[in-house]
N, C-alpha and C. Protein backbone atom coordinates (compact mmCIF):
# COMPACT_ATOMS: atom_id res chain seq x y z
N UNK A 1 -1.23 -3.11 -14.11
CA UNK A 1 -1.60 -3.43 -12.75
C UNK A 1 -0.82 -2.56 -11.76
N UNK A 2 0.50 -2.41 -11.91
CA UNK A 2 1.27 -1.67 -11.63
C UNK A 2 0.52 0.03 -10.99
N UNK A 3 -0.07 0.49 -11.99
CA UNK A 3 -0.58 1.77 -12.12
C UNK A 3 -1.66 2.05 -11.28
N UNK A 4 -2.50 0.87 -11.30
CA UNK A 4 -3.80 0.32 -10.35
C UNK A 4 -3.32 0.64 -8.82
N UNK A 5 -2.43 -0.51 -8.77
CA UNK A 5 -1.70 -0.32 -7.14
C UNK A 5 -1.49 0.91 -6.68
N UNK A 6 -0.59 1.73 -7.76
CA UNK A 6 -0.17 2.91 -7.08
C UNK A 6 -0.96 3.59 -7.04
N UNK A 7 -1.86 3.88 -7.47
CA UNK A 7 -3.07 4.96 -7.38
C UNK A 7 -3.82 4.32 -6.09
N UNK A 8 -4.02 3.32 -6.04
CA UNK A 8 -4.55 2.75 -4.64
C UNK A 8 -4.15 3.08 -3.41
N UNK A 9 -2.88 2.90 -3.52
CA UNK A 9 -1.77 3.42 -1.82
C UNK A 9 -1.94 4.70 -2.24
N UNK A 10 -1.58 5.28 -3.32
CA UNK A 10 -1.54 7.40 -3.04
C UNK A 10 -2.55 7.62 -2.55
N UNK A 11 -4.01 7.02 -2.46
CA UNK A 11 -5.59 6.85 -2.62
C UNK A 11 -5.30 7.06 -0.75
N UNK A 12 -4.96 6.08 -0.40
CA UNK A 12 -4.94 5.41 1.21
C UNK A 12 -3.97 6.72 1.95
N UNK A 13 -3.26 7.32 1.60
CA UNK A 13 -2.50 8.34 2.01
C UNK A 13 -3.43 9.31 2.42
N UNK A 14 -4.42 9.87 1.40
CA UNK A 14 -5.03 10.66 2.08
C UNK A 14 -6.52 10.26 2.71
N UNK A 15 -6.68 9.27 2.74
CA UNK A 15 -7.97 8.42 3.14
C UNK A 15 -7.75 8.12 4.94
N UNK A 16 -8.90 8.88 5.46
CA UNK A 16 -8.91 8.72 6.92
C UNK A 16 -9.73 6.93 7.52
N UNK A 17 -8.84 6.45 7.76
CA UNK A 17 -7.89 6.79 9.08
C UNK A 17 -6.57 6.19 8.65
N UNK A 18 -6.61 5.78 7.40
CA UNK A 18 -5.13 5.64 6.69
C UNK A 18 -4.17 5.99 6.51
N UNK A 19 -4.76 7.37 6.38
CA UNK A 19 -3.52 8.58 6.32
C UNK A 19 -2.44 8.59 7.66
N UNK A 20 -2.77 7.95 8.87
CA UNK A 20 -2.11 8.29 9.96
C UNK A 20 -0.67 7.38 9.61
N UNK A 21 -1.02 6.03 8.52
CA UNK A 21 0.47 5.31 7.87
C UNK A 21 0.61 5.30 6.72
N UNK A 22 0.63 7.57 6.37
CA UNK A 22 1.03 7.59 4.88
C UNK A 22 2.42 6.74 4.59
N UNK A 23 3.32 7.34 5.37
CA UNK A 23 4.88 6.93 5.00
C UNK A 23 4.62 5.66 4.57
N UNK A 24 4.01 4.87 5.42
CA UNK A 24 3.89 3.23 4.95
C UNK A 24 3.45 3.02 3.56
N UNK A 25 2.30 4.01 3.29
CA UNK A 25 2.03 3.81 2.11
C UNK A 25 2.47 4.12 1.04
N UNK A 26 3.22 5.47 0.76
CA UNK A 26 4.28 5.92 0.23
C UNK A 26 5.26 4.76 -0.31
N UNK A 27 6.49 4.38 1.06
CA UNK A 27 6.93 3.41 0.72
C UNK A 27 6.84 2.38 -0.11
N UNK A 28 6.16 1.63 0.47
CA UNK A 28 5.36 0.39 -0.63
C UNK A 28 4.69 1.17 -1.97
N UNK A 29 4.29 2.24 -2.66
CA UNK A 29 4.16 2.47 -3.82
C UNK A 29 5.42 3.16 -4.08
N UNK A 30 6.16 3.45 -4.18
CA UNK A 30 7.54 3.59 -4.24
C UNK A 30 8.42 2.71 -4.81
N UNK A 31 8.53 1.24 -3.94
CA UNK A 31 8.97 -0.07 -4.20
C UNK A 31 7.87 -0.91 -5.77
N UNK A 32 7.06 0.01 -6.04
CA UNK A 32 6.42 -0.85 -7.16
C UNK A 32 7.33 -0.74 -8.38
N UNK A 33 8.43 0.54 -8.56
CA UNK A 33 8.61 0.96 -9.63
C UNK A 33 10.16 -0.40 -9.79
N UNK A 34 10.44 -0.73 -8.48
CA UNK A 34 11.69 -1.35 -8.35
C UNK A 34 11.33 -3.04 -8.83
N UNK A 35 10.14 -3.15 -8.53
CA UNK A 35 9.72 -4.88 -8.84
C UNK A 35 9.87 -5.44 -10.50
N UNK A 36 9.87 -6.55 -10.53
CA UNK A 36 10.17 -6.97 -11.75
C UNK A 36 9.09 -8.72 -12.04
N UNK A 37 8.75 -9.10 -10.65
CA UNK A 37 7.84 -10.48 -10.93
C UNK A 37 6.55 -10.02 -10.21
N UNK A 38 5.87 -10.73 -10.31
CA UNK A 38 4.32 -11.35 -10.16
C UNK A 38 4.17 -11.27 -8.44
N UNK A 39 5.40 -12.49 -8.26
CA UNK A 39 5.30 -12.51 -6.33
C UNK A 39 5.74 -11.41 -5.49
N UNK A 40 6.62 -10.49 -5.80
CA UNK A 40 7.54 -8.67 -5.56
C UNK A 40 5.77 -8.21 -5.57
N UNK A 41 5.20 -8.36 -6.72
CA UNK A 41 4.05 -7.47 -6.69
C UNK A 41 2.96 -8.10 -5.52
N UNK A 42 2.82 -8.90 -5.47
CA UNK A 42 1.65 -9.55 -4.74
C UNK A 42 2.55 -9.17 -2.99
N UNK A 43 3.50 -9.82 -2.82
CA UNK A 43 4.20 -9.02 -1.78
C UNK A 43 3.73 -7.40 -0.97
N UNK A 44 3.92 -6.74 -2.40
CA UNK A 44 3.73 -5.18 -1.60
C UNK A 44 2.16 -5.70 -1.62
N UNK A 45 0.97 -6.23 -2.46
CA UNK A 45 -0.53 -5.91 -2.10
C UNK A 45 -0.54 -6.56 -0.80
N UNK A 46 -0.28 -7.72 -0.39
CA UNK A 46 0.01 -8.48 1.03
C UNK A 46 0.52 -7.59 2.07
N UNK A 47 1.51 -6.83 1.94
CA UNK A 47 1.64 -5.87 3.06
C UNK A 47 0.59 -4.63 3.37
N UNK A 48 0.06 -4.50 1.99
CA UNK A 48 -1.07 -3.21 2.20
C UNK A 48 -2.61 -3.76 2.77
N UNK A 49 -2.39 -4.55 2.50
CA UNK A 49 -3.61 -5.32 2.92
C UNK A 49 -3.71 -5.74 4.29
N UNK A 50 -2.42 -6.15 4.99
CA UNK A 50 -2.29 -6.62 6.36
C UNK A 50 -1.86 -4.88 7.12
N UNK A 51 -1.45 -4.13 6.60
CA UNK A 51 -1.66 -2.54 7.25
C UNK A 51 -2.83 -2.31 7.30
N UNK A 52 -3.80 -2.38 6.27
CA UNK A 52 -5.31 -1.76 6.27
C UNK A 52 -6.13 -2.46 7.16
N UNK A 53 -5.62 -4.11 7.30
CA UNK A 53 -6.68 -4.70 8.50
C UNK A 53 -6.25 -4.22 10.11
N UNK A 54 -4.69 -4.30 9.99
CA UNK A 54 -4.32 -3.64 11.43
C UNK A 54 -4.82 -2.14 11.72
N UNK A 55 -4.59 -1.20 10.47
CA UNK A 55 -5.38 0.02 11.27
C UNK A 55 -6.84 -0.23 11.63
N UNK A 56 -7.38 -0.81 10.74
CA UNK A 56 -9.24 -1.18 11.07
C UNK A 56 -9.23 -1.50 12.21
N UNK A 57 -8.73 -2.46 12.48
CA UNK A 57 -8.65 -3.29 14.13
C UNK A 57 -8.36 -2.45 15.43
N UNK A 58 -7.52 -0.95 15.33
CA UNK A 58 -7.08 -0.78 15.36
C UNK A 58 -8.41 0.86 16.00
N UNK A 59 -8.98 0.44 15.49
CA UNK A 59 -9.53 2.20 15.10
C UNK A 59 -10.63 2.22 16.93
């Protein structure tokens, strides 16, 4: 699942109009390698998910 995620955020990095919060996304796939439970993981998808609705909103 792990692998899923990260390919998802590297995905959103270069994906317009996403790309404008690579660092953000970066970050948070970054922090996947550091997690160790279930809720750490659901955590970072919860933050990527509430970035992707704010840029939408946003656009």
């Amino acid at each position: 699942m792990k692998i899923y995620i990260s390919k998802v955020l590297i995905k959103l990095t270069t994906t317009t109009p996403f790309s404008i919060q690579a660092d953000y996304f970066i970050e948070l796939e970054s922090k996947l390698y550091e997690i160790s439970t279930t809720d750490e993981l659901m955590g970072i998808v919860d933050k990527s998910l509430n970035k992707i609705i704010e840029i939408k909103n946003n656009k």
